[in-house]
PDB file of N, CA and C in Angstrom:
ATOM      1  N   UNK A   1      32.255  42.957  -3.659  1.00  0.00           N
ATOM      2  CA  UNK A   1      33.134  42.011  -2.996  1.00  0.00           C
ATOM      3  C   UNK A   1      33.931  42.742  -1.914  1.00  0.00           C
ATOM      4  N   UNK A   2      34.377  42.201  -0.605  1.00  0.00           N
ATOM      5  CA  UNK A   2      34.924  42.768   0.623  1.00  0.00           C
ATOM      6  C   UNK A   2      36.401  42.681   0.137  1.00  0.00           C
ATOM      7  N   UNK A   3      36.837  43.342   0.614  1.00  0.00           N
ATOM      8  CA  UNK A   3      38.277  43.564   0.436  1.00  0.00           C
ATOM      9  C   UNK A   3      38.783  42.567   1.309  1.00  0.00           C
ATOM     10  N   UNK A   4      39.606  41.363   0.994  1.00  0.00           N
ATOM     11  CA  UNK A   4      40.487  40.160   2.040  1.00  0.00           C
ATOM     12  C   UNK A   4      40.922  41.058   3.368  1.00  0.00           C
ATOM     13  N   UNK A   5      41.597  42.107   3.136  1.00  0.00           N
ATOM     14  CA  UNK A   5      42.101  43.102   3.956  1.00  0.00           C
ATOM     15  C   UNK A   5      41.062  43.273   5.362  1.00  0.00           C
ATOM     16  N   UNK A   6      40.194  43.397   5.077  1.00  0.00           N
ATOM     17  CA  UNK A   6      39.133  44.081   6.381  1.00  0.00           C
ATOM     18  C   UNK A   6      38.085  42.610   6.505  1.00  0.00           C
ATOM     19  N   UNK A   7      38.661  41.350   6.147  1.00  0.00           N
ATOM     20  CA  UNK A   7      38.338  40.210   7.125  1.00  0.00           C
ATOM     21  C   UNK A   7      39.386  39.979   8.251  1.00  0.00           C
ATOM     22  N   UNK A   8      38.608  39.165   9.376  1.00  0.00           N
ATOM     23  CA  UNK A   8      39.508  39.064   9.947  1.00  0.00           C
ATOM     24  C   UNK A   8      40.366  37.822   9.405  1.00  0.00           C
ATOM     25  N   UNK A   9      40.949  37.425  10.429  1.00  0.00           N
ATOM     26  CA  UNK A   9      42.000  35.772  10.066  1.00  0.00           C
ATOM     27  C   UNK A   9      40.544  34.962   9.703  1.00  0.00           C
ATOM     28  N   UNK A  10      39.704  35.182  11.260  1.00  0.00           N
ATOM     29  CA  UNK A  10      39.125  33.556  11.359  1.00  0.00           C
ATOM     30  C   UNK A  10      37.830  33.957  10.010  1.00  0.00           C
ATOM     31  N   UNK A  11      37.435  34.932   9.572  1.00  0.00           N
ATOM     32  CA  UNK A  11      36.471  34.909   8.402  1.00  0.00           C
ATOM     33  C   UNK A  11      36.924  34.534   7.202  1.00  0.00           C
ATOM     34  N   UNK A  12      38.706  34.746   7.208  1.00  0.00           N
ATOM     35  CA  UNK A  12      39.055  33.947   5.774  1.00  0.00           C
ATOM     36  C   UNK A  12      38.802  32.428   5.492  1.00  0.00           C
ATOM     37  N   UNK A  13      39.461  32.337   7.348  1.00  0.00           N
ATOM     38  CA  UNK A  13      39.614  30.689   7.317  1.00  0.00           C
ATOM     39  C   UNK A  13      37.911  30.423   7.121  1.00  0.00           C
ATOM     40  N   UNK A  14      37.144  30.464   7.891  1.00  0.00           N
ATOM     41  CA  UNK A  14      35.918  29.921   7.472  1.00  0.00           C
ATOM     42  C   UNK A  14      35.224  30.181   6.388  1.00  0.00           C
ATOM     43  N   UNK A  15      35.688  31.168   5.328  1.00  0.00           N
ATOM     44  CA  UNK A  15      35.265  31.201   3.893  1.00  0.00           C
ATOM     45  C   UNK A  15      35.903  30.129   2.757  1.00  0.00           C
ATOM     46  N   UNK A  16      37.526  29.885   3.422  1.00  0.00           N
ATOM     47  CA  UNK A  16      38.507  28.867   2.816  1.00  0.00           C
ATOM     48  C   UNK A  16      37.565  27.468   3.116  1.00  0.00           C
ATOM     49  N   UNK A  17      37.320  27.692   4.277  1.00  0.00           N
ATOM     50  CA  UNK A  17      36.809  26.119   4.434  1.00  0.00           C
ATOM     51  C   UNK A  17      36.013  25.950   4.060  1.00  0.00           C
ATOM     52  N   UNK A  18      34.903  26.665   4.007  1.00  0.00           N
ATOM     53  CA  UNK A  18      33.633  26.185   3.106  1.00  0.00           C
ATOM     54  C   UNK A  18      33.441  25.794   1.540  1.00  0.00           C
ATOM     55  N   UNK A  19      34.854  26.186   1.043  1.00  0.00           N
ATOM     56  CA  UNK A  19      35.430  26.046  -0.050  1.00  0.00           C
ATOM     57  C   UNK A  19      35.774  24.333  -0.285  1.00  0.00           C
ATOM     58  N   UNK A  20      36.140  23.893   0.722  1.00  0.00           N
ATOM     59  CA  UNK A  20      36.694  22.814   0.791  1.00  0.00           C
ATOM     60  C   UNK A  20      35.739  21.847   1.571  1.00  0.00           C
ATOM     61  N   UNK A  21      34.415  22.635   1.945  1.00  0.00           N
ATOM     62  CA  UNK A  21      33.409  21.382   2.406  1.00  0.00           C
ATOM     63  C   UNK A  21      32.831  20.021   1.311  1.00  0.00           C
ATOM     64  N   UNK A  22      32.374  21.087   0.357  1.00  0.00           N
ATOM     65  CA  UNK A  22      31.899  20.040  -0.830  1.00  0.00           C
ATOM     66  C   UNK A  22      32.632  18.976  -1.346  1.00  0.00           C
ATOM     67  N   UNK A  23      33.788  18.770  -1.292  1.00  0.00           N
ATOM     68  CA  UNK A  23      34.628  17.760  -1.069  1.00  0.00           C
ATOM     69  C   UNK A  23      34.306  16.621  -0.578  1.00  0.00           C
ATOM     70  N   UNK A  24      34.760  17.040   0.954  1.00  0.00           N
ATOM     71  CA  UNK A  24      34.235  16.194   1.977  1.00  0.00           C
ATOM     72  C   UNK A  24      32.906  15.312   1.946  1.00  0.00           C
ATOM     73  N   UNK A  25      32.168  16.348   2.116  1.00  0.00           N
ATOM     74  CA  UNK A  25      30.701  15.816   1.962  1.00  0.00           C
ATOM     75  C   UNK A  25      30.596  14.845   0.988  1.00  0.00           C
ATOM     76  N   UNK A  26      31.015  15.514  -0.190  1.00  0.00           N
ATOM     77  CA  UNK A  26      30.462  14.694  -1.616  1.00  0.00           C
ATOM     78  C   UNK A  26      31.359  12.965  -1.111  1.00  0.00           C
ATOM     79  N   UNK A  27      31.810  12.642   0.066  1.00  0.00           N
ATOM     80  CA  UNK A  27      32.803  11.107   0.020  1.00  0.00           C
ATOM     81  C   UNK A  27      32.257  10.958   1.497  1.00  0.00           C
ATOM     82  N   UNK A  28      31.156  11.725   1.913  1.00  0.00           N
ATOM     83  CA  UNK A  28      30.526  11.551   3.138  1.00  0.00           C
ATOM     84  C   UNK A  28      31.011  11.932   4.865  1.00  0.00           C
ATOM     85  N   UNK A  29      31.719  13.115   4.049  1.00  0.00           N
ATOM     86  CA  UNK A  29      32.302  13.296   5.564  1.00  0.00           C
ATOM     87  C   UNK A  29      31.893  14.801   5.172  1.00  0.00           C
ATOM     88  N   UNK A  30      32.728  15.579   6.491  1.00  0.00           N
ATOM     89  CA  UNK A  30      32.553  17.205   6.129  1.00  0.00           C
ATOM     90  C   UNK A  30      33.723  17.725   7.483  1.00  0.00           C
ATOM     91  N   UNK A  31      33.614  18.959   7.683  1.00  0.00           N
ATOM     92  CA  UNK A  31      35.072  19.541   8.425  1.00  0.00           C
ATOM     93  C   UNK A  31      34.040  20.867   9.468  1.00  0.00           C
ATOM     94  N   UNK A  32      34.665  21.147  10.554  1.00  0.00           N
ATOM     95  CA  UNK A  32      33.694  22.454  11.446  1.00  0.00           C
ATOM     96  C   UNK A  32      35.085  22.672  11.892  1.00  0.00           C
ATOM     97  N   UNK A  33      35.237  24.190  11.820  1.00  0.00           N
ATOM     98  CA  UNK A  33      35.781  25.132  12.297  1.00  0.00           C
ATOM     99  C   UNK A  33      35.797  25.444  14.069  1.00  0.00           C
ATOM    100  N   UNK A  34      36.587  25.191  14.129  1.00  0.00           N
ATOM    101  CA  UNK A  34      37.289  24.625  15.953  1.00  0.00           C
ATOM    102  C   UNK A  34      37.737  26.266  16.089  1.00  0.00           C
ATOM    103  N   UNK A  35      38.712  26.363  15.961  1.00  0.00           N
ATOM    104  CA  UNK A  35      39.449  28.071  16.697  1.00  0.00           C
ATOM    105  C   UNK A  35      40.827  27.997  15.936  1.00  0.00           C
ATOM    106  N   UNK A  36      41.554  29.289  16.173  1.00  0.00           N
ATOM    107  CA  UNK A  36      42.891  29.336  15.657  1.00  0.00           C
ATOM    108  C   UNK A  36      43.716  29.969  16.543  1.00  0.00           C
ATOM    109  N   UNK A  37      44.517  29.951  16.696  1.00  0.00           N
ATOM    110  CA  UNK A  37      45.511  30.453  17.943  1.00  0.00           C
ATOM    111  C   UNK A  37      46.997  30.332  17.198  1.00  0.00           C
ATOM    112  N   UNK A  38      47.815  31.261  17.253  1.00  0.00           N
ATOM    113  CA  UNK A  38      49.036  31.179  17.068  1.00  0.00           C
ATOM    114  C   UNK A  38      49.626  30.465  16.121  1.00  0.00           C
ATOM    115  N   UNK A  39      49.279  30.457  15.010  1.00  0.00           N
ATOM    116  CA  UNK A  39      48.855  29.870  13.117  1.00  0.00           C
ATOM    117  C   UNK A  39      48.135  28.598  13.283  1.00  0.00           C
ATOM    118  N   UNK A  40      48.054  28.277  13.843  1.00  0.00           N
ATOM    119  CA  UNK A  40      47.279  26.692  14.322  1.00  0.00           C
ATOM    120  C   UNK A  40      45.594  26.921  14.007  1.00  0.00           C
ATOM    121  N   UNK A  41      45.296  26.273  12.901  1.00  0.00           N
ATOM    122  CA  UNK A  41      43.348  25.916  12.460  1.00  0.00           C
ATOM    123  C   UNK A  41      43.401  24.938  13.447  1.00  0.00           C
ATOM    124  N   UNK A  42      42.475  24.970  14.305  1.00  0.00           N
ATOM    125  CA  UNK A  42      41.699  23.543  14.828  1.00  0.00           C
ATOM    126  C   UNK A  42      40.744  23.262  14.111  1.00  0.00           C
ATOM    127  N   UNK A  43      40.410  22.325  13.646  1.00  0.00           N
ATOM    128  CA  UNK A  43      38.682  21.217  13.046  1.00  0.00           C
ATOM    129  C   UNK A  43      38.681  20.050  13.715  1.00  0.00           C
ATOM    130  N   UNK A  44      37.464  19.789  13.250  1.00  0.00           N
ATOM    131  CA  UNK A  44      36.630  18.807  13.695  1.00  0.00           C
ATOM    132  C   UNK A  44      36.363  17.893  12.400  1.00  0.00           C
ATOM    133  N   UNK A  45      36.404  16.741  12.012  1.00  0.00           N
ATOM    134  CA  UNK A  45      36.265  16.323  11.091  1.00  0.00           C
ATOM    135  C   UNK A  45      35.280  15.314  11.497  1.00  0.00           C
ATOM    136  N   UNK A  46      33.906  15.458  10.736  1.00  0.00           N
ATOM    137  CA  UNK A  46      33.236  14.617  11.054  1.00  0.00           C
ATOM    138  C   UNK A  46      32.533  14.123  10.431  1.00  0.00           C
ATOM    139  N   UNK A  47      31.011  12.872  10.336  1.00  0.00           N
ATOM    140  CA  UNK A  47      30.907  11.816   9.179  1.00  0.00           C
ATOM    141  C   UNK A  47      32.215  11.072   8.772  1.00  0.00           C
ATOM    142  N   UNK A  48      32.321  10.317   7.403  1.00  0.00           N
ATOM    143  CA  UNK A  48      33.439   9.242   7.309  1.00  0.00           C
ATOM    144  C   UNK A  48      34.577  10.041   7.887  1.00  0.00           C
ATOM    145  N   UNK A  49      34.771  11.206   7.448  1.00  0.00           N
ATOM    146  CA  UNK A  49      36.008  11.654   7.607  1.00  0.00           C
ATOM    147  C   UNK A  49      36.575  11.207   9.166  1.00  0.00           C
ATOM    148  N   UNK A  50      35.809  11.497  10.139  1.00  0.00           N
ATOM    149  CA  UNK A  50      36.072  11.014  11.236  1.00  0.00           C
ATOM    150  C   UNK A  50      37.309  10.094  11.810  1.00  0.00           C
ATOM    151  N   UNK A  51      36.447   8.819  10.909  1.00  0.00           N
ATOM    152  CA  UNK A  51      36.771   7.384  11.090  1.00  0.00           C
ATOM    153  C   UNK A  51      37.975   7.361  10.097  1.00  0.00           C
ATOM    154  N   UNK A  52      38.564   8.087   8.848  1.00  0.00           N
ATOM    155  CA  UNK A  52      38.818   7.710   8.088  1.00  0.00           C
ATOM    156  C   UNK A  52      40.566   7.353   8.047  1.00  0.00           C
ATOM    157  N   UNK A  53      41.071   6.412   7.515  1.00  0.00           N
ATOM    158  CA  UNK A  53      42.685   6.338   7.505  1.00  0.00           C
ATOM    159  C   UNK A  53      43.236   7.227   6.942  1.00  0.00           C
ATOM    160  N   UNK A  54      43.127   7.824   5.999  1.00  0.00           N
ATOM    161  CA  UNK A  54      43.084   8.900   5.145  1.00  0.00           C
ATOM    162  C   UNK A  54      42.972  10.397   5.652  1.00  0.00           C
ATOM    163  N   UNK A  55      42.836  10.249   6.772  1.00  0.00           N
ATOM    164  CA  UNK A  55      41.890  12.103   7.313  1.00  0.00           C
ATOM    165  C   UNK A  55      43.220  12.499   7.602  1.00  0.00           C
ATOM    166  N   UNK A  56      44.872  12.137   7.992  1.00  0.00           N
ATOM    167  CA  UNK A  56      45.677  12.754   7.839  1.00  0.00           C
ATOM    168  C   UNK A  56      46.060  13.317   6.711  1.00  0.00           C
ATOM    169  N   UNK A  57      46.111  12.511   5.265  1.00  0.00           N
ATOM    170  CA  UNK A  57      46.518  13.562   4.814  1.00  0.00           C
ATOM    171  C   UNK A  57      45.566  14.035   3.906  1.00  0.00           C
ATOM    172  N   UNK A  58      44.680  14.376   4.075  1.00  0.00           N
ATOM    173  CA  UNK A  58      43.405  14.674   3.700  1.00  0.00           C
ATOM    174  C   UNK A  58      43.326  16.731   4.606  1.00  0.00           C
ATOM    175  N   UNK A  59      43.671  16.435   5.610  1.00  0.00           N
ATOM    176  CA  UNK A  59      44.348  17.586   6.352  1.00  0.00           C
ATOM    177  C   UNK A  59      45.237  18.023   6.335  1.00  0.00           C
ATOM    178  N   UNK A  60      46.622  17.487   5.587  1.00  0.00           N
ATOM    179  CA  UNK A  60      47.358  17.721   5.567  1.00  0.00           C
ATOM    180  C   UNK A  60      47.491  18.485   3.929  1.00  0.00           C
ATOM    181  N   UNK A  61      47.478  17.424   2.906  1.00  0.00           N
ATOM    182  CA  UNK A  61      47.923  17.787   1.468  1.00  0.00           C
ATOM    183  C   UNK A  61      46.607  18.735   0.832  1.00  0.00           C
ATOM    184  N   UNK A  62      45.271  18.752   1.590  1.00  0.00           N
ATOM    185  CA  UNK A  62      44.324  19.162   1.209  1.00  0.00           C
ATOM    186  C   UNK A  62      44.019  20.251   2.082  1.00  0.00           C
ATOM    187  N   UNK A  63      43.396  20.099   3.144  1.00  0.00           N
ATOM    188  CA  UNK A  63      42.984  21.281   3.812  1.00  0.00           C
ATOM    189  C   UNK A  63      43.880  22.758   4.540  1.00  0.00           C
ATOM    190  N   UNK A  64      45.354  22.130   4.895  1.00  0.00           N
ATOM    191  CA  UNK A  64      45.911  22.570   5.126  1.00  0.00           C
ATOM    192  C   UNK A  64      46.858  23.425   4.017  1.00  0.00           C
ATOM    193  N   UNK A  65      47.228  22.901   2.935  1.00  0.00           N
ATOM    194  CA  UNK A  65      47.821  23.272   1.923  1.00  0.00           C
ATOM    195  C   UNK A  65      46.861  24.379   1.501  1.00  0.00           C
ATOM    196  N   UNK A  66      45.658  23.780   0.898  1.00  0.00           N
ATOM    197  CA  UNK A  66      44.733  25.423   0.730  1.00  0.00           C
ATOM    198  C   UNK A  66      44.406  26.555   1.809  1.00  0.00           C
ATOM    199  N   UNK A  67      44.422  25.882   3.046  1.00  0.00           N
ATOM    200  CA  UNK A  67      44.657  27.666   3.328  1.00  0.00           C
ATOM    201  C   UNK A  67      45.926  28.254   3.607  1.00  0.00           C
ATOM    202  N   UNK A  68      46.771  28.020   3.382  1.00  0.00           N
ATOM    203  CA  UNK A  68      48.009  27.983   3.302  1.00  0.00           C
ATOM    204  C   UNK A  68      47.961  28.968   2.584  1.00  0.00           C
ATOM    205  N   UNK A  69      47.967  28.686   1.224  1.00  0.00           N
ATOM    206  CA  UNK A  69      47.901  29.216  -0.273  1.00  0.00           C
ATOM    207  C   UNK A  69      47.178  30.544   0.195  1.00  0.00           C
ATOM    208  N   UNK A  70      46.133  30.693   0.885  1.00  0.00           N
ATOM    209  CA  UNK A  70      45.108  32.031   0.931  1.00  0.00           C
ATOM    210  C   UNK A  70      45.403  32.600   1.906  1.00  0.00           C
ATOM    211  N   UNK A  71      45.898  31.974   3.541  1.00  0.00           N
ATOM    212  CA  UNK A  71      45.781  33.126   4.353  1.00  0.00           C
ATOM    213  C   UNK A  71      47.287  32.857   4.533  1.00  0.00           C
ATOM    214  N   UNK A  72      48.424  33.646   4.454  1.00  0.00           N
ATOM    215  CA  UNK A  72      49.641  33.449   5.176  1.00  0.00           C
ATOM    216  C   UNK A  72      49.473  33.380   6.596  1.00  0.00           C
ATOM    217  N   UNK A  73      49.176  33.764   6.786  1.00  0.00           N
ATOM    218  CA  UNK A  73      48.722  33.300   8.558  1.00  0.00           C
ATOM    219  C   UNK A  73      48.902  32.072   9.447  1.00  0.00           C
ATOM    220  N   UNK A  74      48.269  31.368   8.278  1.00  0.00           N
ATOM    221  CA  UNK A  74      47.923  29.339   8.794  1.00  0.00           C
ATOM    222  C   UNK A  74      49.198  28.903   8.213  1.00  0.00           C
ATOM    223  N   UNK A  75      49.839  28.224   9.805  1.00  0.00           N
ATOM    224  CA  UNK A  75      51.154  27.723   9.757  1.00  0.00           C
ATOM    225  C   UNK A  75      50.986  25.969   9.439  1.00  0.00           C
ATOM    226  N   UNK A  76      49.444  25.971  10.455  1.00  0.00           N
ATOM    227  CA  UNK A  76      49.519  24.122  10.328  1.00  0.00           C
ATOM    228  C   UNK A  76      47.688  23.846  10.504  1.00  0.00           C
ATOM    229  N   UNK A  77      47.366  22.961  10.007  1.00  0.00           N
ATOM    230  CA  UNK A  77      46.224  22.520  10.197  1.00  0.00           C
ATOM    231  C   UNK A  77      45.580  21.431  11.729  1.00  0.00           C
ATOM    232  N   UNK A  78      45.064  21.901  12.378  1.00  0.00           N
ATOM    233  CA  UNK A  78      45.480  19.924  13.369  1.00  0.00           C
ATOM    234  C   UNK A  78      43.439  19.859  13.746  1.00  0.00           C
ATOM    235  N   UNK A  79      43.644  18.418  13.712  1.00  0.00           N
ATOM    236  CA  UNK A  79      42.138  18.161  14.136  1.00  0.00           C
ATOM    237  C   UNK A  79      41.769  17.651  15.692  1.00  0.00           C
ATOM    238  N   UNK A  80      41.004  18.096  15.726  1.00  0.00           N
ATOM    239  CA  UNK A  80      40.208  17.877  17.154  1.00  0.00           C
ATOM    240  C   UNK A  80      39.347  16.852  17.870  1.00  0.00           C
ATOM    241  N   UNK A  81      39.196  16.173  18.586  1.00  0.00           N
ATOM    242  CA  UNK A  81      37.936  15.518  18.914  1.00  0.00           C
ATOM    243  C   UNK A  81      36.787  16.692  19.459  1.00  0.00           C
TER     244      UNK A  81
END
């Protein structure tokens, strides 16, 4: 196993997120990794998630909260077109 230490930011975040794809998917949506800049994740949320009323806090209490928890880094989650 790699030491967290000698990933960078964006390899945590995209290991966090893949964590949190099967989720998505499994309710027909799924999430892609946009960029990060200055604690800010960008995604893309796409399938239902897209469309969904829900995709705030779905990003918010869910996606954002877990990487939260893993990378101190990620200040806020925000989605993209």
């Amino acid at each position: 196993m790699v030491n967290l230490m000698t990933k960078t930011i964006e390899e945590q975040i995209k290991e966090a997120l893949e964590q949190v794809r099967p989720q998505l998917q499994a309710d027909g949506g799924d999430i892609e990794y946009v960029g990060f800049d200055k604690g800010i994740v960008k995604v893309k949320l796409k399938g239902a998630c897209s469309g969904c009323p829900m995709s705030t806090m779905t990003l918010q209490w869910g996606v954002e909260n877990f990487l939260k928890k893993r990378i101190p880094e990620v200040a806020k989650v925000e989605a993209v077109q």
